[in-house]
C-alpha atoms as a PDB file:
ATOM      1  CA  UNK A   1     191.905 149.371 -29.572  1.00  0.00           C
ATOM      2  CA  UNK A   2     189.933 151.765 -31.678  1.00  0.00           C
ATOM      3  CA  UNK A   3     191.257 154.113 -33.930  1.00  0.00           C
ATOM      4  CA  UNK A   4     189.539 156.707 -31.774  1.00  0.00           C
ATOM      5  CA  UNK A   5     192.420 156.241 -29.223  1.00  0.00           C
ATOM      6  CA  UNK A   6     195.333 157.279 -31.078  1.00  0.00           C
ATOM      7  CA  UNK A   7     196.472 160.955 -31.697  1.00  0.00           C
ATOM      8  CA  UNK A   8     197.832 161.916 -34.695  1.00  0.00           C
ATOM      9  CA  UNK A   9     200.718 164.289 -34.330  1.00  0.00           C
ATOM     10  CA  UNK A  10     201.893 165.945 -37.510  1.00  0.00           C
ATOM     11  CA  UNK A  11     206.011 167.233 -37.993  1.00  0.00           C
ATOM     12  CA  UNK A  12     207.255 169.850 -36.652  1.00  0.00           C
ATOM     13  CA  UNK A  13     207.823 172.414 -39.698  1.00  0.00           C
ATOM     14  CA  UNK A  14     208.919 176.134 -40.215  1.00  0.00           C
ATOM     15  CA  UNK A  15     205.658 178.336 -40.612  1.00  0.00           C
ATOM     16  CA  UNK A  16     207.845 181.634 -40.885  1.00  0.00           C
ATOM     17  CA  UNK A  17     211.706 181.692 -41.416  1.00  0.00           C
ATOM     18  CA  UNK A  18     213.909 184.607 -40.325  1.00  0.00           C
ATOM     19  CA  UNK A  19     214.905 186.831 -43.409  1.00  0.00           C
ATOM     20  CA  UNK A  20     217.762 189.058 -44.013  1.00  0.00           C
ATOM     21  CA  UNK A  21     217.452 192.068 -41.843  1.00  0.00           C
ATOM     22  CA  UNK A  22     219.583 195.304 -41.487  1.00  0.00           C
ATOM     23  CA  UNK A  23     219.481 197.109 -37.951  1.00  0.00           C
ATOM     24  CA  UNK A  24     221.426 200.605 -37.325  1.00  0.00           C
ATOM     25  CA  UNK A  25     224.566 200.109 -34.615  1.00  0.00           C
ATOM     26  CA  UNK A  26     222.502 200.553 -31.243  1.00  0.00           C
ATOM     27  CA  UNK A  27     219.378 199.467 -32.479  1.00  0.00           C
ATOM     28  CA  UNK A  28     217.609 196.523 -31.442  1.00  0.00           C
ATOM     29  CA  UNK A  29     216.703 193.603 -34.552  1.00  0.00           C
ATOM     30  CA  UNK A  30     214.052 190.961 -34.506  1.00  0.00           C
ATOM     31  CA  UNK A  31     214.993 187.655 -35.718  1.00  0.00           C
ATOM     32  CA  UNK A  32     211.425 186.182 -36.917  1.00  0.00           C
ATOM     33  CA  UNK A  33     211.464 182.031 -36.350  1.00  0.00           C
ATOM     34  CA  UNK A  34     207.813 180.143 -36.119  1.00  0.00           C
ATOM     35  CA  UNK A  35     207.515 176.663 -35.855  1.00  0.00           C
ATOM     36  CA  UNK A  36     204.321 174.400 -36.616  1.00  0.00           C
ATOM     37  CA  UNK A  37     203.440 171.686 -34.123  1.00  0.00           C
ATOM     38  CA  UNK A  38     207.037 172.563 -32.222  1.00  0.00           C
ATOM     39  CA  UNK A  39     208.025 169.873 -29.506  1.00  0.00           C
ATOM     40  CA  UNK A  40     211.574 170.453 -30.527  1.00  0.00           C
ATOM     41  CA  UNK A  41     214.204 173.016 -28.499  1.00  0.00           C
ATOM     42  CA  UNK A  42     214.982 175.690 -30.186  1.00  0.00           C
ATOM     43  CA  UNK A  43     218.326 177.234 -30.484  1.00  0.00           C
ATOM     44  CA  UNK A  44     220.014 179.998 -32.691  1.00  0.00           C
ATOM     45  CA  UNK A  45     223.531 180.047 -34.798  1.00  0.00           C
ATOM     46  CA  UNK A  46     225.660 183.182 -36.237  1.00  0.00           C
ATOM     47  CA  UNK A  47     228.358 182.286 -38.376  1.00  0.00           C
ATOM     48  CA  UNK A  48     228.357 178.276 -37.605  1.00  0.00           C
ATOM     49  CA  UNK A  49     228.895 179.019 -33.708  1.00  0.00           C
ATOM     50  CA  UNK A  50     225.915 178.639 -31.192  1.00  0.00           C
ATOM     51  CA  UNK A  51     224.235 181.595 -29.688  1.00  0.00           C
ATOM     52  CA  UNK A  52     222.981 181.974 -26.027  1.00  0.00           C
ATOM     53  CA  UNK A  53     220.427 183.394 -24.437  1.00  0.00           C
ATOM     54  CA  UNK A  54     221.899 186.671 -22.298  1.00  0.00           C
ATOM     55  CA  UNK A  55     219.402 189.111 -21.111  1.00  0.00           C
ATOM     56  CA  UNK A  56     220.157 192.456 -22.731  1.00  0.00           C
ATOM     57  CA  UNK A  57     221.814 191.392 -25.588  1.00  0.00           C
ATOM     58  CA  UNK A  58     219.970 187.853 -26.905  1.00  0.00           C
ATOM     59  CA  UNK A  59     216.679 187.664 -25.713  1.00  0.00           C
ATOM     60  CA  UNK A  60     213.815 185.153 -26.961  1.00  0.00           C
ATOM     61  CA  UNK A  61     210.819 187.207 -28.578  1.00  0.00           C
ATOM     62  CA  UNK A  62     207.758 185.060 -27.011  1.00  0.00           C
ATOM     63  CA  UNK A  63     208.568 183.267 -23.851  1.00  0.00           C
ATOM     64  CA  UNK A  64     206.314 182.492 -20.403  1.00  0.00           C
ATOM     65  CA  UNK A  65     208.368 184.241 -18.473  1.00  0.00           C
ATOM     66  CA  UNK A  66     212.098 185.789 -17.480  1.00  0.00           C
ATOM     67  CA  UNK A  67     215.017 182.884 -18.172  1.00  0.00           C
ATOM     68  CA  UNK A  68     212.121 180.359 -19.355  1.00  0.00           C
ATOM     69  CA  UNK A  69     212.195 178.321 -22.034  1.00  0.00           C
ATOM     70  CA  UNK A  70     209.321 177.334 -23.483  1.00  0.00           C
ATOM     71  CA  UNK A  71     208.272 179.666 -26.255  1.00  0.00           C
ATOM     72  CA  UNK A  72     204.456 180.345 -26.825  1.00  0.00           C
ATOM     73  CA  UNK A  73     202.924 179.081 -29.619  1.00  0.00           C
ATOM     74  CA  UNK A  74     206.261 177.607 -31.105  1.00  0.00           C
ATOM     75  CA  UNK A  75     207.618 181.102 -31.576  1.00  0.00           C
ATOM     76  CA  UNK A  76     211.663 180.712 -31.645  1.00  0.00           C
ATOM     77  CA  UNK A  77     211.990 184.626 -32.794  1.00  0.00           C
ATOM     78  CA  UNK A  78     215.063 186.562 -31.565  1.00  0.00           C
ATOM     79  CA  UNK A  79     215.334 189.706 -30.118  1.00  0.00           C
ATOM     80  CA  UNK A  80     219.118 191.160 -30.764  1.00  0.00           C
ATOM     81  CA  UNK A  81     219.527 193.923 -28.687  1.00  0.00           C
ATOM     82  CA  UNK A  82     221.703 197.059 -29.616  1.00  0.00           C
ATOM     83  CA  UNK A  83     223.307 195.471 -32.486  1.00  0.00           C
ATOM     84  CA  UNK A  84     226.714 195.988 -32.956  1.00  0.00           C
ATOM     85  CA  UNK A  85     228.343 195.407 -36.034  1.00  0.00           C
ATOM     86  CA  UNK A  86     231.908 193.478 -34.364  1.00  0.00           C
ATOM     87  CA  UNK A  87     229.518 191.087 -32.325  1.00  0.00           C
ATOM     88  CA  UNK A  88     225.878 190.539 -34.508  1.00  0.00           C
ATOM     89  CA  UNK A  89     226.377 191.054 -38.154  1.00  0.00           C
ATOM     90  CA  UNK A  90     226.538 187.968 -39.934  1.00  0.00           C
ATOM     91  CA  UNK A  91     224.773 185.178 -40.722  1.00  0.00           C
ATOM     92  CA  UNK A  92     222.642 183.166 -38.497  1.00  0.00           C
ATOM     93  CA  UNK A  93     220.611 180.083 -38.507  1.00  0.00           C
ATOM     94  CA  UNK A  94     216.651 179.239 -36.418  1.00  0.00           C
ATOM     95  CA  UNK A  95     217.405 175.437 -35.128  1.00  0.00           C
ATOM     96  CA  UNK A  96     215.012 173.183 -33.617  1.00  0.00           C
ATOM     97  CA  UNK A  97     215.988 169.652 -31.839  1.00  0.00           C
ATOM     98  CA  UNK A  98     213.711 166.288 -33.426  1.00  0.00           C
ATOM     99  CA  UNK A  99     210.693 166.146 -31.646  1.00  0.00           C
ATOM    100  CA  UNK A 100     212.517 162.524 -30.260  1.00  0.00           C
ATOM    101  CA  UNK A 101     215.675 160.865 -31.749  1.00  0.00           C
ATOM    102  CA  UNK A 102     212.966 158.193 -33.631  1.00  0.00           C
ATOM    103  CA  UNK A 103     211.409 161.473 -35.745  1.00  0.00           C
ATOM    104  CA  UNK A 104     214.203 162.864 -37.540  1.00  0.00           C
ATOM    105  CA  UNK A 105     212.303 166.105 -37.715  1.00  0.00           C
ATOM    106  CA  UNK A 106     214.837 168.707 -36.804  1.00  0.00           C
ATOM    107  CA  UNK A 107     214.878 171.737 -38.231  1.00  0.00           C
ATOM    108  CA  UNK A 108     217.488 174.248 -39.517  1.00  0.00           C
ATOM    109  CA  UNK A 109     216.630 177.706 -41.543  1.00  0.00           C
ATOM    110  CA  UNK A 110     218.086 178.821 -44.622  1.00  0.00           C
ATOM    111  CA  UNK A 111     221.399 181.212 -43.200  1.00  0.00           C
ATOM    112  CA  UNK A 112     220.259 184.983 -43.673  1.00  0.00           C
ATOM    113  CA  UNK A 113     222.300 187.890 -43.532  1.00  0.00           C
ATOM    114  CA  UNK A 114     221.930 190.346 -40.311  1.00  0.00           C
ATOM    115  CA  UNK A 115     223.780 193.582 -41.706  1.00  0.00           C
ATOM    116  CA  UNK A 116     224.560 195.796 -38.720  1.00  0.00           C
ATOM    117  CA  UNK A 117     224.901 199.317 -40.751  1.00  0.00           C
ATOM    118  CA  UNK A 118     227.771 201.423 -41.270  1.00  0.00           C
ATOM    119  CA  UNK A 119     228.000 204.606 -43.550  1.00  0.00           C
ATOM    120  CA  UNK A 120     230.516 204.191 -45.939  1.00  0.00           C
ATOM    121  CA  UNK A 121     233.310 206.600 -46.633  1.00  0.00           C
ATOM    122  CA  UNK A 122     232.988 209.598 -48.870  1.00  0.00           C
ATOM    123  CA  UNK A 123     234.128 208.100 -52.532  1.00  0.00           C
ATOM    124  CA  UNK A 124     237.497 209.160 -53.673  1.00  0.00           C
ATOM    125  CA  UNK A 125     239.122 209.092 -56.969  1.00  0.00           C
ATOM    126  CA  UNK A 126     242.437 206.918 -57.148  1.00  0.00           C
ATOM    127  CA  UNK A 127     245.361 207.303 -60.194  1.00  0.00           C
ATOM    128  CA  UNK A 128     248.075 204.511 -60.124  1.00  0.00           C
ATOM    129  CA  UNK A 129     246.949 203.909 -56.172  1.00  0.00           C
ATOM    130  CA  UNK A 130     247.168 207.530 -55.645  1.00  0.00           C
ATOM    131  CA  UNK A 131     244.569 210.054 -54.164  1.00  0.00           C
ATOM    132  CA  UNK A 132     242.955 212.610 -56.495  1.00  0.00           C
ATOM    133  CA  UNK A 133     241.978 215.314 -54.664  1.00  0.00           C
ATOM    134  CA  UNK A 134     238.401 217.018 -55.441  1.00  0.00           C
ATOM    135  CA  UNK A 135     239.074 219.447 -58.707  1.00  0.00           C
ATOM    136  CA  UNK A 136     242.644 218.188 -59.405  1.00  0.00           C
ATOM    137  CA  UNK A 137     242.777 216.528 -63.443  1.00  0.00           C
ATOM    138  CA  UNK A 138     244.681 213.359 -64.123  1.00  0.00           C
ATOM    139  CA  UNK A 139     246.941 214.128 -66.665  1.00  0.00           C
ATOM    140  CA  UNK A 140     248.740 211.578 -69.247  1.00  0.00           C
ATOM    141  CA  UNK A 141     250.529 211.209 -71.952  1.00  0.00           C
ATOM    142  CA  UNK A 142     248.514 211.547 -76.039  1.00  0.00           C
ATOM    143  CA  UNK A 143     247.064 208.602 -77.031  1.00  0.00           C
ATOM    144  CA  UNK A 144     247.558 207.008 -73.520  1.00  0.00           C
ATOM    145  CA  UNK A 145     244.881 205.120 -71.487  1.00  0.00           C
ATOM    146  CA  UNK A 146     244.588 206.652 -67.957  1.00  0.00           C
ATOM    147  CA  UNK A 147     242.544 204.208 -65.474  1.00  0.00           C
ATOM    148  CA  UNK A 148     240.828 205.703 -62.672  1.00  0.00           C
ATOM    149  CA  UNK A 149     239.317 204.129 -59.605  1.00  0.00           C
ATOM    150  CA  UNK A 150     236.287 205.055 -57.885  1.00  0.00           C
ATOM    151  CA  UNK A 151     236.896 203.811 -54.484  1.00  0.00           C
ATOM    152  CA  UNK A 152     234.764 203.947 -51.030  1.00  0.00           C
ATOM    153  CA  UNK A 153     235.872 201.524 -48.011  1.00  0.00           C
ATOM    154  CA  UNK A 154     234.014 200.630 -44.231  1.00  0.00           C
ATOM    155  CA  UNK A 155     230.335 200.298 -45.738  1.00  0.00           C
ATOM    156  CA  UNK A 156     228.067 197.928 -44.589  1.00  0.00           C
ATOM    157  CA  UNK A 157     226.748 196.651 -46.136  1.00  0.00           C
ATOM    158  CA  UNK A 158     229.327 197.811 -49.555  1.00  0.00           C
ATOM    159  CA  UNK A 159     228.925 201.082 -51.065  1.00  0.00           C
ATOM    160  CA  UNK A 160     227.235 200.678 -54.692  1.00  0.00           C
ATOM    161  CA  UNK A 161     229.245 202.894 -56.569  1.00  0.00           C
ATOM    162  CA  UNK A 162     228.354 204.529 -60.211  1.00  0.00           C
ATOM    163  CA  UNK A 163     229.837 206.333 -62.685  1.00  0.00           C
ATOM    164  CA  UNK A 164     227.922 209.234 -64.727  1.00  0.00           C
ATOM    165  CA  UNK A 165     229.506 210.927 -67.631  1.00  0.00           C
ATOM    166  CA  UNK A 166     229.257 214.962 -67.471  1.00  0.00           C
ATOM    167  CA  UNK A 167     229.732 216.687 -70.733  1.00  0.00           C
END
């Protein structure tokens, strides 16, 4: 046999990885996964658990047609569909089965971070664990070292809180 008669098929490998994304409740988020050479199946992961496919809610981004699975063009992209922050936010992982079990060329992203976005709570000042209300002083003893919390809960992702000193 020549040389001429064999095809040389390369590994399948990531050509774009999904990347941390943040999404408003409601809103719909696009998981970007693109595979090179895919012959692989590929599948999705949030928080170490497999994902299906549900119309409405997980939906592949590229596919030939309703409840198919062959993607176009090895596209593996994601469509989460109003994103809710008790069921989508997390972190989730592209997947791809070997090409055959002699290939070993599975693939698995990085984990990235799908934040689902919640305001946070209007800061409030704390004393000993206790509420400061807005224009009341902390009062303590001379000489005494008062500590004071700056405190905001529910954000997602976490409030950055910061200080500034007003003379």
């Amino acid at each position: 046999m020549s040389n001429a008669n064999y095809m040389t098929i390369g590994l399948q490998r990531f050509a774009e990885q999904p990347k941390y994304t943040e999404v408003n409740p409601g809103q719909d988020a696009l998981l970007v996964c693109k595979v090179i050479d895919k012959r692989g199946v590929c599948s999705w992961q949030k928080d170490n658990k497999p994902v299906g496919i549900y119309p409405k809610k997980y939906e592949w981004a590229s596919q030939y047609g309703i409840g198919q699975t062959a993607h176009v063009g090895g596209d593996c992209s994601l469509w989460v569909r109003a994103a809710q922050l008790e069921f989508d936010d997390g972190l989730w992982e592209c997947q791809v089965t070997a090409s055959d079990f002699t290939t070993q060329d599975a693939l698995t992203s990085q984990p990235v971070r799908l934040v689902v976005r919640v305001p946070p709570q209007r800061p409030r000042l704390e004393h000993e664990g206790v509420h400061v209300p807005p224009g009341h002083n902390v009062t303590v003893d001379s000489g005494a070292v008062a500590t004071v919390k700056c405190v905001s809960h529910y954000g997602n992702p976490p409030a950055q809180l910061k200080w500034f000193l007003v003379r």
